[in-house]
Structure formats: C-alpha cells, structure tokens
N, C-alpha and C. Protein backbone atom coordinates (compact mmCIF):
# COMPACT_ATOMS: atom_id res chain seq x y z
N UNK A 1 18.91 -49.42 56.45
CA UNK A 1 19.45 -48.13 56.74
C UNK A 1 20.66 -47.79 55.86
N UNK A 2 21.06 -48.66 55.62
CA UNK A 2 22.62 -48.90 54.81
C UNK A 2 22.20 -48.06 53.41
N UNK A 3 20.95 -49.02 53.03
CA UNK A 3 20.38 -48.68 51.58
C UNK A 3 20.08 -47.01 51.95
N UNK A 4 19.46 -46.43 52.37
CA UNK A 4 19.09 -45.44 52.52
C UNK A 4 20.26 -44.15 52.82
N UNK A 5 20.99 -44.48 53.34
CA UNK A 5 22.69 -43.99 53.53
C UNK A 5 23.51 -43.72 51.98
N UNK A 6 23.27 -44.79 50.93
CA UNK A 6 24.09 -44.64 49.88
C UNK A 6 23.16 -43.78 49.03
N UNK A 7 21.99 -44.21 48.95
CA UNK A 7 20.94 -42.96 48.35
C UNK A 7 21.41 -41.94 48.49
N UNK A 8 20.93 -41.33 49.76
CA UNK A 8 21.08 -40.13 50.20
C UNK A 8 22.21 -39.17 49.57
N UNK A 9 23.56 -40.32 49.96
CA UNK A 9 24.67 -39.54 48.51
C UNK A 9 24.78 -39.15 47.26
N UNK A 10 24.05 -39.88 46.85
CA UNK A 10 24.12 -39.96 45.24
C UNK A 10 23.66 -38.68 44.86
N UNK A 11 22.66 -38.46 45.54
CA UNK A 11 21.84 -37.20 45.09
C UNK A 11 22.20 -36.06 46.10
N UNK A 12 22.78 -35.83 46.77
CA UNK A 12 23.73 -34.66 47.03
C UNK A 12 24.40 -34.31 46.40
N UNK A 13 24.68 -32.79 46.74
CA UNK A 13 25.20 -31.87 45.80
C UNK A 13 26.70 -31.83 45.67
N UNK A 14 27.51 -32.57 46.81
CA UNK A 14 28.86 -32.96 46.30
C UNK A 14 29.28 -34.11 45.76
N UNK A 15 28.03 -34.58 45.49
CA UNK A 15 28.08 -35.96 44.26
C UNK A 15 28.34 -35.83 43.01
N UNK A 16 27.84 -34.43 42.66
CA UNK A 16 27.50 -33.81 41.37
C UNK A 16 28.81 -33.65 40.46
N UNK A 17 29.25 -33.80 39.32
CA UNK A 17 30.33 -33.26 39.15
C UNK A 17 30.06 -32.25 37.84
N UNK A 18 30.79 -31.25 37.92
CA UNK A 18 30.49 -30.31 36.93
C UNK A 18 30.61 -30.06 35.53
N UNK A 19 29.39 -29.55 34.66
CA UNK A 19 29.88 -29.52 33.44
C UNK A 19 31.30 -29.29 32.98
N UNK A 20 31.64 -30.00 31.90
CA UNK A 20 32.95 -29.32 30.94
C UNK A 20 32.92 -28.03 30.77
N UNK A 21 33.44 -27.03 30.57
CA UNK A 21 33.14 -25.98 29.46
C UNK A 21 32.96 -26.16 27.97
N UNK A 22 32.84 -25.60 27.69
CA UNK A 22 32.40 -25.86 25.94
C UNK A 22 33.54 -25.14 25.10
N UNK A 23 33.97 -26.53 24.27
CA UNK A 23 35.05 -25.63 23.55
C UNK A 23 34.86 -25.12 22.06
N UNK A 24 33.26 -24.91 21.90
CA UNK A 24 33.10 -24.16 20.53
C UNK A 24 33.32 -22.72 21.48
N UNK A 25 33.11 -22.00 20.16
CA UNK A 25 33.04 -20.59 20.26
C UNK A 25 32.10 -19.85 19.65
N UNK A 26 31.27 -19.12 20.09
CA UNK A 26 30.62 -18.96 19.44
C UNK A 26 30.14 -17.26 18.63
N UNK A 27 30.07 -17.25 17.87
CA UNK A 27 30.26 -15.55 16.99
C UNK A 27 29.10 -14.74 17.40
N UNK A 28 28.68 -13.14 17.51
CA UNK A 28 28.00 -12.96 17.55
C UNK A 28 26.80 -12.82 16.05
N UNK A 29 27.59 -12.37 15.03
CA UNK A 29 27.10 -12.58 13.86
C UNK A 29 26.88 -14.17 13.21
N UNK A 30 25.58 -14.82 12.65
CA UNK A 30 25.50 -15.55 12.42
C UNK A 30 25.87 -15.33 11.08
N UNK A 31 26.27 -16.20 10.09
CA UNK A 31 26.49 -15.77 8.43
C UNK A 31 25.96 -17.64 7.88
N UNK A 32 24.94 -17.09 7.27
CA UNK A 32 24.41 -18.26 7.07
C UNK A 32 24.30 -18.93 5.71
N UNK A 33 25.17 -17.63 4.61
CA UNK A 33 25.84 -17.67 3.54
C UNK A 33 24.57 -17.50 2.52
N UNK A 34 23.52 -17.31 2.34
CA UNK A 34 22.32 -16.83 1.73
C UNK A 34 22.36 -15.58 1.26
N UNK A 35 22.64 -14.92 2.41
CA UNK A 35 22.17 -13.22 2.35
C UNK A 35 23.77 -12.35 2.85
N UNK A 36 24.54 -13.55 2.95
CA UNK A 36 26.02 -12.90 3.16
C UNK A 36 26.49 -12.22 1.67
N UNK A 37 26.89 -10.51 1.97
CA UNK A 37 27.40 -9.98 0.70
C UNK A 37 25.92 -9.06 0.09
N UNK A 38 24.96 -9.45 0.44
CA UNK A 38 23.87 -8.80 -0.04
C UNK A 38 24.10 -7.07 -0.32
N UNK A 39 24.76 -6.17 -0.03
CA UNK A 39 25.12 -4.92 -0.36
C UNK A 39 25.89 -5.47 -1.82
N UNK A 40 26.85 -5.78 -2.05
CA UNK A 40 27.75 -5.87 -3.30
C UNK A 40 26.44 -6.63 -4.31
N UNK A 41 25.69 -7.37 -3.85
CA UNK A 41 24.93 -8.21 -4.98
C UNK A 41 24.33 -7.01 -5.61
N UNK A 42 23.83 -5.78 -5.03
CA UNK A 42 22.53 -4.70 -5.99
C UNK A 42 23.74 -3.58 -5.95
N UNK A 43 25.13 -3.97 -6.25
CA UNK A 43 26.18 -2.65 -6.11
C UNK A 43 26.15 -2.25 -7.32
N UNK A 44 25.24 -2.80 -8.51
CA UNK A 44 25.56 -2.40 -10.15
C UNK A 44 23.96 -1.16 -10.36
N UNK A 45 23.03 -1.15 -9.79
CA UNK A 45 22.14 -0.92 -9.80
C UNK A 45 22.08 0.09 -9.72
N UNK A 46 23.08 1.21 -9.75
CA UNK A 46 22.77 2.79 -10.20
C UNK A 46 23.58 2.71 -11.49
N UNK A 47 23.83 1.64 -12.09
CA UNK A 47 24.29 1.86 -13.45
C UNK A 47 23.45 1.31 -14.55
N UNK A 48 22.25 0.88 -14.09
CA UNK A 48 21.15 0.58 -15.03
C UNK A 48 20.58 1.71 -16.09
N UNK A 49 20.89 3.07 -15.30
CA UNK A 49 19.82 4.11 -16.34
C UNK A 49 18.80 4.51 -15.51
N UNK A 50 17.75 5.10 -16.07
CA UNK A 50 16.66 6.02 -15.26
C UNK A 50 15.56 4.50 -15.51
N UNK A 51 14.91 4.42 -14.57
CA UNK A 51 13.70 3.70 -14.39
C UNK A 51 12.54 3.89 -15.16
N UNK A 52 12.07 3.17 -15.54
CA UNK A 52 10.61 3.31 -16.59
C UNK A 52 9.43 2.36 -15.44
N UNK A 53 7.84 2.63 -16.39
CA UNK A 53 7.04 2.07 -16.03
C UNK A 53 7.57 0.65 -16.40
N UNK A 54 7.59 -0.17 -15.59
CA UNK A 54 7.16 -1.66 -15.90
C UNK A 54 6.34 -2.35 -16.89
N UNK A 55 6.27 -2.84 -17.93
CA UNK A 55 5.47 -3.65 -18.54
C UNK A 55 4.43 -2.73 -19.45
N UNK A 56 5.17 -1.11 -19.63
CA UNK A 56 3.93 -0.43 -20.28
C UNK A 56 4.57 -0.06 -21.74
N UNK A 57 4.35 0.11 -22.64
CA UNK A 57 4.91 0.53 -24.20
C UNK A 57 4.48 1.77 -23.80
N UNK A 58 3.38 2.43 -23.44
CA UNK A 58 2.79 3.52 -24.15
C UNK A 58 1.73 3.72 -22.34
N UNK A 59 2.50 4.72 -22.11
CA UNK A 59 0.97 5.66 -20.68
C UNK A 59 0.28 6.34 -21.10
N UNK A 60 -0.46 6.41 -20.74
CA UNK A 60 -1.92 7.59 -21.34
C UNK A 60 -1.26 8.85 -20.23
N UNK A 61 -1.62 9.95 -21.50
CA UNK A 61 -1.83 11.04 -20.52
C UNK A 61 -2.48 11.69 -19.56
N UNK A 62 -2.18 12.28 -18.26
CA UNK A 62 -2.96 12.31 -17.30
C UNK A 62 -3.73 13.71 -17.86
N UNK A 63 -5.36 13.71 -17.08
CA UNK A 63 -5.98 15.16 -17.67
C UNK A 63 -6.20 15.58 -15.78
N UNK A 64 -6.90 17.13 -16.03
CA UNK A 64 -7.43 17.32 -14.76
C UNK A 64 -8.58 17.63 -14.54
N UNK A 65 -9.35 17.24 -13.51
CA UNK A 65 -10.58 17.21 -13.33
C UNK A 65 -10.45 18.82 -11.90
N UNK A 66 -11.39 19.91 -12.23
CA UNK A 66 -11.73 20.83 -11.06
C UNK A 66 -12.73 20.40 -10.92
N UNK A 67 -12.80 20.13 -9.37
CA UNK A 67 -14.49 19.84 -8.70
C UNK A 67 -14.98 21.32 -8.50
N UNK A 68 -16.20 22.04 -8.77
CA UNK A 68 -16.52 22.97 -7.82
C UNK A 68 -17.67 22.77 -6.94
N UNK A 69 -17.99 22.90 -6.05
CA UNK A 69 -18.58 22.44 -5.14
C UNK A 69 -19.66 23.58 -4.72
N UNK A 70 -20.96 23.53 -4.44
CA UNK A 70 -22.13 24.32 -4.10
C UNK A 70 -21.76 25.85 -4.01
N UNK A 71 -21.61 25.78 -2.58
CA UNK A 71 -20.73 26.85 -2.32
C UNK A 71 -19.51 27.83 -2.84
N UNK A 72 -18.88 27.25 -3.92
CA UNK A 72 -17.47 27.61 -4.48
C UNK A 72 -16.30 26.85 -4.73
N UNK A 73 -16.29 26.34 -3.54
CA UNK A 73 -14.89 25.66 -3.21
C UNK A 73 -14.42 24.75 -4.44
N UNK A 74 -13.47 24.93 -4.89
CA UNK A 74 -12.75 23.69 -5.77
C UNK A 74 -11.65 22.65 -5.25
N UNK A 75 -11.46 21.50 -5.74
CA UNK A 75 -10.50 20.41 -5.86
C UNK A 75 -10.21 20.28 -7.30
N UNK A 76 -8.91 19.72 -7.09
CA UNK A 76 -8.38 19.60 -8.43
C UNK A 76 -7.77 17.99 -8.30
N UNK A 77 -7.92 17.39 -9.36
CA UNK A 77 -7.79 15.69 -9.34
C UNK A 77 -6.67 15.73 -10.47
N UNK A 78 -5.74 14.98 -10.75
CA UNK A 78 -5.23 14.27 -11.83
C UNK A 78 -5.58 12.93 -11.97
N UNK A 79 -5.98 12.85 -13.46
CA UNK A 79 -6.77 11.47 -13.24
C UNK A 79 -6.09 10.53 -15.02
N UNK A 80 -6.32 10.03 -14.81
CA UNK A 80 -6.50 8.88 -16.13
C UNK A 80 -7.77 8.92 -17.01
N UNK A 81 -7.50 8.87 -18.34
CA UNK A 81 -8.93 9.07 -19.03
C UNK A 81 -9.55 8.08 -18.97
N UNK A 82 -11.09 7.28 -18.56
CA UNK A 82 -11.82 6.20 -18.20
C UNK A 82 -11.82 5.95 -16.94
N UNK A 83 -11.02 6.48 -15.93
CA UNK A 83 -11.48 6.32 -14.64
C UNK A 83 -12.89 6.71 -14.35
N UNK A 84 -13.62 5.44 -13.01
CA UNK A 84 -15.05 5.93 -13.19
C UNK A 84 -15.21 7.22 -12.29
N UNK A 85 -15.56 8.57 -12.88
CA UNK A 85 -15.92 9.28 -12.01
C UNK A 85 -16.21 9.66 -10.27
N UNK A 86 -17.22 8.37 -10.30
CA UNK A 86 -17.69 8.07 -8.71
C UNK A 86 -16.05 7.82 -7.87
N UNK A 87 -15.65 7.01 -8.47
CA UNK A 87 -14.17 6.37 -7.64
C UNK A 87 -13.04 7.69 -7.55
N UNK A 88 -13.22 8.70 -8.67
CA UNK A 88 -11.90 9.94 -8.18
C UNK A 88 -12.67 11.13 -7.20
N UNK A 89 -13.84 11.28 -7.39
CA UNK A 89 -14.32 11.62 -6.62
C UNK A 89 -13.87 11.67 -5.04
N UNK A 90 -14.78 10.27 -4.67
CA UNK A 90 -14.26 9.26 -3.46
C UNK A 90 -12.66 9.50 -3.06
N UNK A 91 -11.50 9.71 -4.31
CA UNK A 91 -10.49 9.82 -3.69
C UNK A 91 -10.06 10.82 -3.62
N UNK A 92 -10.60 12.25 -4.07
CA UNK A 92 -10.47 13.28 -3.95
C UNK A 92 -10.90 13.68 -2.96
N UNK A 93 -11.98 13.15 -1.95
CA UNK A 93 -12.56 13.53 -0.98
C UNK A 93 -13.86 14.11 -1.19
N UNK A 94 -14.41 14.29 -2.38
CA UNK A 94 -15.42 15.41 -2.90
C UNK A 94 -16.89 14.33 -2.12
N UNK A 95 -17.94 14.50 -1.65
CA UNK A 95 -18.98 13.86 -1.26
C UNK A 95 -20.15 14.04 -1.90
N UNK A 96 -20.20 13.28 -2.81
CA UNK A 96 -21.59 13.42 -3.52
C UNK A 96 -22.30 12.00 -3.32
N UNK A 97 -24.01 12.57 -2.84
CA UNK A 97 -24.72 11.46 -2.84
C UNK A 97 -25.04 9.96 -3.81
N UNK A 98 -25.35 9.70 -3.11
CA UNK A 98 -25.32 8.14 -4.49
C UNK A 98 -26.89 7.67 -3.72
N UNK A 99 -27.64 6.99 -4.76
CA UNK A 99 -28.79 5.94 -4.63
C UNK A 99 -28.64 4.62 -5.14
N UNK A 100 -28.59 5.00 -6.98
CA UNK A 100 -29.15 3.53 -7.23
C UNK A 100 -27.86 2.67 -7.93
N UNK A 101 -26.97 3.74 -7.92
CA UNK A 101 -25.44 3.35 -9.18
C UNK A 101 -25.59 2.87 -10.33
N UNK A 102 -26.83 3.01 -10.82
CA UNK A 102 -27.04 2.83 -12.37
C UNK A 102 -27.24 3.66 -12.74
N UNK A 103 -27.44 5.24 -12.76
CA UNK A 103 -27.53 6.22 -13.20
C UNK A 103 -28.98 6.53 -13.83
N UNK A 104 -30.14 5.59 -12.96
CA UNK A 104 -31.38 5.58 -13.08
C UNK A 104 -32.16 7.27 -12.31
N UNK A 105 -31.76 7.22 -10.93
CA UNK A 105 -32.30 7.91 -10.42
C UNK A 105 -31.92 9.55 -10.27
N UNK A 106 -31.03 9.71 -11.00
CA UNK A 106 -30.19 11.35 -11.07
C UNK A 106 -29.98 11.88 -9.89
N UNK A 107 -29.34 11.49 -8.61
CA UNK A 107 -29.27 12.11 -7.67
C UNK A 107 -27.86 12.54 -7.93
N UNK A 108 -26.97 12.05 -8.35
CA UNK A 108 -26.06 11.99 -8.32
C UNK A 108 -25.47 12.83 -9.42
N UNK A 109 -26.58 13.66 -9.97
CA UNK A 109 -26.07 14.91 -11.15
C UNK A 109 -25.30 15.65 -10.82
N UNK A 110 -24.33 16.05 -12.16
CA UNK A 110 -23.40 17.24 -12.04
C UNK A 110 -23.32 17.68 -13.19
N UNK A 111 -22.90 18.61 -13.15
CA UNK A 111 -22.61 18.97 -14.70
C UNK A 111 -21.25 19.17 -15.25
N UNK A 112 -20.68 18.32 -15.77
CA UNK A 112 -19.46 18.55 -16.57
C UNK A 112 -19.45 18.87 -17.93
N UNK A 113 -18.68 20.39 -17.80
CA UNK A 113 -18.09 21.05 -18.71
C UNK A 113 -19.54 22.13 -19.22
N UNK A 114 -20.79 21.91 -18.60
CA UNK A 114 -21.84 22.53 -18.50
C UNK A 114 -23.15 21.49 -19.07
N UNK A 115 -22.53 20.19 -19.34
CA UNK A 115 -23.45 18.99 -19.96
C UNK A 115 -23.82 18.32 -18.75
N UNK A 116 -25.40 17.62 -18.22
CA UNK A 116 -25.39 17.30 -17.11
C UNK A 116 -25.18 15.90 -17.14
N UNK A 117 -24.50 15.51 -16.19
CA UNK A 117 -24.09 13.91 -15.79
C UNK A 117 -24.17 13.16 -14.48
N UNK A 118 -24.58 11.86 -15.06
CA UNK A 118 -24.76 11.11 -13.94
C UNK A 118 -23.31 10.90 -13.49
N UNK A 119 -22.85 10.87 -12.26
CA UNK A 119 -21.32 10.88 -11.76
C UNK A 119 -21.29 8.96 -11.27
N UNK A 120 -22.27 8.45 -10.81
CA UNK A 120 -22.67 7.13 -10.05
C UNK A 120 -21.89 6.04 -11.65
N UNK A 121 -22.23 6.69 -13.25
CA UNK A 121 -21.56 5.63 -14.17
C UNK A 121 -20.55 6.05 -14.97
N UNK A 122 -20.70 7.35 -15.19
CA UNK A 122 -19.35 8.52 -16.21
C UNK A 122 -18.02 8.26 -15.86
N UNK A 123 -17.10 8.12 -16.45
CA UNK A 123 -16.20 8.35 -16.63
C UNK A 123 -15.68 9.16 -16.94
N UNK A 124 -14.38 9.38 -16.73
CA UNK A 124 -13.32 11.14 -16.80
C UNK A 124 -12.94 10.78 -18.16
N UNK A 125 -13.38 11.96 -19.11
CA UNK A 125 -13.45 12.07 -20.42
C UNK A 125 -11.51 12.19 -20.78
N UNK A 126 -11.33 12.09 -22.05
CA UNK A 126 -9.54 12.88 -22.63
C UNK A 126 -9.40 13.88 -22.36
N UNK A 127 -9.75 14.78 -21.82
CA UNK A 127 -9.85 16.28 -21.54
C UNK A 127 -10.15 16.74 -20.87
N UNK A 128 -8.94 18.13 -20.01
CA UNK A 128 -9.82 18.77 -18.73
C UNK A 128 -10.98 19.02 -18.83
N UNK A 129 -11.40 19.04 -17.53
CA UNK A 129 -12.98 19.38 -17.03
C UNK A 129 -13.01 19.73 -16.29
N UNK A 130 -14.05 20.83 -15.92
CA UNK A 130 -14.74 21.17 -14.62
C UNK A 130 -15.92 20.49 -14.45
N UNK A 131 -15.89 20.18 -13.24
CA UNK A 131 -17.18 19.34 -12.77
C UNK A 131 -17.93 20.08 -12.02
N UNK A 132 -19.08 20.63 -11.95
CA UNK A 132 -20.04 21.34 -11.04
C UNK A 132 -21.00 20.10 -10.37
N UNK A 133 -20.73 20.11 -8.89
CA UNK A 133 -21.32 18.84 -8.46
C UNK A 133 -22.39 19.53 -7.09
N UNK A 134 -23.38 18.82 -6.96
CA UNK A 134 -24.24 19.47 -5.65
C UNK A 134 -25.03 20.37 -6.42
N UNK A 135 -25.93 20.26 -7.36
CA UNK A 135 -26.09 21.49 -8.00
C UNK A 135 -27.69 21.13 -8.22
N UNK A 136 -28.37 20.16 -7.12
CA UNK A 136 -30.03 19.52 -7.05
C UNK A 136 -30.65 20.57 -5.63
C-alpha cells in the first residue's frame, strides 16, 4: 500500500514543477542573410538603358496577314515571315478545316493574295497578305 501511496504522488499534478521561461527572444522578422537587402541589390537597374531583345543581332520584320472569311468578316494577324500558316491561323482564332496536313487533299484551300493555297503547309510569305479562306 505504501508502494502505491508514493506512486500516486509522483504523478500528481503538484508534483509537477514548472517550465523555466525562455530567455531567448524571439523577432518577428526572420533575416536569414541570403535575401536580406534584396531591394538595394537591383537599385542600379534603371540605369542600364532601354532593354533590347536578348540574344538577337538582327529581328525580322513583322508583316500582316487579313483573314477574310466567307461571309466578309476580317482578322488581322501580325506575324513573322515563315510562320506556318495553319499555327497563326489557330491563334488568330480563324477556323479552317484540316484533313490530311500534307497539303494532299485541298480542303484546306485559300487563296492568298488571289494565288490558291494549301494553309495545312504554307507559310506567311515577307509581305502583307490577304488571305481569303472558306472559299470550297
């Protein structure tokens, strides 16, 4: 019973004695000295000059492509000369059918500049164009 008596204390709650407090302190900002100052590091960077293309000597000039569409309606593209047709299309929104993408089956005719073309392999020539597309 004895044994069971001193137990019983140990593990009661006025046995317990209480943490220390802690005598760090602690900051709310961590500074972990990496990225401390990061404003002053890019503070020279409106004194570089005007920005250029990256890695280019020489850009090609952009041309413009007018879609006109069955009905009338036009789009107008700025494009790069050698872009493939099918792809400014597509990002112009313009919807022209496709079959075989080899430019076997002509579904995909239009006529640019009044010459007819397969759009599925052509590319956007050096020079504006109008494209008449939907025209089967």
């Amino acid at each position: 019973m004895l044994a069971l008596a001193q137990l019983s204390l140990a593990f009661s709650p006025a046995a317990r004695v209480p943490a220390a407090p802690s005598a760090v302190r602690r900051s709310a900002v961590v500074d972990m000295g990496l990225f401390d100052g990061l404003a002053s590091a890019f503070a020279n960077d409106d004194s570089l000059g005007d920005k250029e293309d990256a890695g280019l000597s020489k850009t090609k000039a952009k041309k413009t492509i007018t879609w006109v569409g069955p009905n009338g309606q036009s789009k107008k593209s700025t494009v790069v000369p050698g872009q493939k047709l099918k792809d400014i299309a597509r990002g112009t929104g313009i919807k022209i059918k496709y079959d075989c993408q080899e430019g076997t089956c002509k579904t995909c005719e239009a006529l640019v500049d009044g010459r007819k073309t397969k759009i599925c392999v052509a590319k956007a020539p050096a020079k504006d164009v109008t494209i008449k597309y939907g025209i089967r």
